[in-house]
Protein backbone atom coordinates (compact mmCIF):
# COMPACT_ATOMS: atom_id res chain seq x y z
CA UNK A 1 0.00 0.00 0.00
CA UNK A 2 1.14 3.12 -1.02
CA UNK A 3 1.45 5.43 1.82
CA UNK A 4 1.59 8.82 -0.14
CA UNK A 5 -0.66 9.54 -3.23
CA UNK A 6 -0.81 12.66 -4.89
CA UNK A 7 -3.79 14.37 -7.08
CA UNK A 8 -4.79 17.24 -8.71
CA UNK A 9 -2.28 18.07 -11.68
CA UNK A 10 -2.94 18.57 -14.86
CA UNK A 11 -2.47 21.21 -17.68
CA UNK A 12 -2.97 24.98 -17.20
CA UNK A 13 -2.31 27.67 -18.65
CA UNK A 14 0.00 30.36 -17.62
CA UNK A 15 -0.98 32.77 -15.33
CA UNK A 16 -3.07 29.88 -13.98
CA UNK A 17 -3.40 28.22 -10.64
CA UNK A 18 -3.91 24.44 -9.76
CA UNK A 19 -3.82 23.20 -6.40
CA UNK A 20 -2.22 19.27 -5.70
CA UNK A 21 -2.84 17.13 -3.37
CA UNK A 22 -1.06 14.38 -1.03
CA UNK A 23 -3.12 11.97 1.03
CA UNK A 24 -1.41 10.26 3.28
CA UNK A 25 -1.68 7.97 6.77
CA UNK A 26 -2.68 9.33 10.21
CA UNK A 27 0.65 7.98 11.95
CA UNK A 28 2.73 9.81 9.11
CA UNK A 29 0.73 13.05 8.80
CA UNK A 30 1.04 13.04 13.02
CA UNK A 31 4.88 12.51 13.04
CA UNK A 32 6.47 13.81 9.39
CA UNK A 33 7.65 16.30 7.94
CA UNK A 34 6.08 16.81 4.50
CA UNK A 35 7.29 18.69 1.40
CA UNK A 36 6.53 18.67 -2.21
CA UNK A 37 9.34 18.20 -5.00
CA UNK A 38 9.62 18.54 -8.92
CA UNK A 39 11.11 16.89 -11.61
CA UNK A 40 11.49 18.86 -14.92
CA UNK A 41 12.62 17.03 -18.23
CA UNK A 42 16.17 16.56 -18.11
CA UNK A 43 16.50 18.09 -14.34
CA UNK A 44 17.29 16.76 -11.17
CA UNK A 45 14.56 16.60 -9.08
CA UNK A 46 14.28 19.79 -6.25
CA UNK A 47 12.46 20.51 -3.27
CA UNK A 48 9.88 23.14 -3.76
CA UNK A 49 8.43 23.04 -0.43
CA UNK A 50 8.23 21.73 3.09
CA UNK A 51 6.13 21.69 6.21
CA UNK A 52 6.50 20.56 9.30
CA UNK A 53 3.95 18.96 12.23
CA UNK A 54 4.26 22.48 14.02
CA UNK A 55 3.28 23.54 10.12
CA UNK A 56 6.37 25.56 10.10
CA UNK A 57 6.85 26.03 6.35
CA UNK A 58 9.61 26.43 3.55
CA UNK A 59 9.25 27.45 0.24
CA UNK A 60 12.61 27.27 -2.71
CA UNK A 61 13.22 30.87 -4.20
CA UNK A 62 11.51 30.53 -7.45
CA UNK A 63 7.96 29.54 -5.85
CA UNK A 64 8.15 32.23 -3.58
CA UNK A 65 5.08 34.21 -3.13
CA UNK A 66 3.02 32.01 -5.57
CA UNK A 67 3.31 28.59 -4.05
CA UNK A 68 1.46 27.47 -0.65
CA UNK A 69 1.93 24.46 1.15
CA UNK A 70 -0.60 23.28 3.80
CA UNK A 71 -2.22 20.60 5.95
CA UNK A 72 -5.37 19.69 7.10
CA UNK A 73 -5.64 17.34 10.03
CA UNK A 74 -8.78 15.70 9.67
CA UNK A 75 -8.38 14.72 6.54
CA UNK A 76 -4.92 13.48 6.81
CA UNK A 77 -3.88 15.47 3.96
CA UNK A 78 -0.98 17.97 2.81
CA UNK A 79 -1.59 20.54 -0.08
CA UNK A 80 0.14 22.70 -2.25
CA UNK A 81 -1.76 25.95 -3.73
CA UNK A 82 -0.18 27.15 -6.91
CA UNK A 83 -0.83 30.68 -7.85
CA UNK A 84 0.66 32.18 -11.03
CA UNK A 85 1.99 29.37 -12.89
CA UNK A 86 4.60 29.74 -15.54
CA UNK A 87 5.90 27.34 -18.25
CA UNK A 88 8.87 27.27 -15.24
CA UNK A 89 7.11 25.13 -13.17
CA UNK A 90 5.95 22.24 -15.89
CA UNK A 91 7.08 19.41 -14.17
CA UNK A 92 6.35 15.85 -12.04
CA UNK A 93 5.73 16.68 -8.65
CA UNK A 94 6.00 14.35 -6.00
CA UNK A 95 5.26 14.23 -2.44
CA UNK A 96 7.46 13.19 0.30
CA UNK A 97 7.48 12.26 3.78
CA UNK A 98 10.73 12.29 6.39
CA UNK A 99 10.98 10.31 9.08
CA UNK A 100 11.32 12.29 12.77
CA UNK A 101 14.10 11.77 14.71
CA UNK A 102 12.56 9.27 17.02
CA UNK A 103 12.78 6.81 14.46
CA UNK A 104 15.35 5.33 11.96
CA UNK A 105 15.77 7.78 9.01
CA UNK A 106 13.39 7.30 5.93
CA UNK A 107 11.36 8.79 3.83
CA UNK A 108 8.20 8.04 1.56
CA UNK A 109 7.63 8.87 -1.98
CA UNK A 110 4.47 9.53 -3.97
CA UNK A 111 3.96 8.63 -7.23
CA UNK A 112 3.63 12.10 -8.59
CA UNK A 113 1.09 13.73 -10.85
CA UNK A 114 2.21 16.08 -13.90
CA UNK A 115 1.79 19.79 -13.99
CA UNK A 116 1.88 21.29 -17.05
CA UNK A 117 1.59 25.14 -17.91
CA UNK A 118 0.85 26.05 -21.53
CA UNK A 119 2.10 29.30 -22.38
């Protein structure tokens, strides 16, 4: 069973917004630290942004100001609101999950859905 799974991409245009979303399990929505990453064509996959149970958040430089990354507790789920899209942020964006430091380190993958913004 997949613990992560991820929904909501799709194809936009730019200027757009979409909003993703990761469902995940009680015990790792309680205890991890979530984040959302992107794979481009022919890129290395990067973080674009992280929160944590205290939903302390982190967002990389280029989704600054356009990107939002949130939880909801009763439904076990983490979200990230994109605002503004730009043929930039075309990509395969995955959820993850890290471990806390009471356990040993590891870390859960989604599957990922595509964005993709038409200019």
């Amino acid at each position: 069973q997949v613990p992560l799974v991820e929904s909501g991409g799709g194809l936009v245009q730019s200027g757009g917004s979409l909003r993703l979303s990761c469902q995940t399990e009680g015990y790792i929505f309680s205890l991890y630290t979530m984040g959302w990453y992107r794979q481009a064509p022919g890129k290395q996959r990067e973080l674009v942004a992280t929160i944590t149970t205290d939903d302390f958040t982190h967002y990389a430089d280029p989704v600054k100001g356009r990107f939002t990354i949130s939880r909801d507790k009763a439904k076990t789920a983490v979200y990230l609101q994109m605002n503004n899209l730009n043929s930039e942020d075309t990509a395969v964006y995955y959820c993850k999950a890290d471990s806390p430091d009471l356990l040993p380190a590891h870390e859960y993958w989604g599957q990922g859905t595509q964005v993709t913004v038409s200019s």
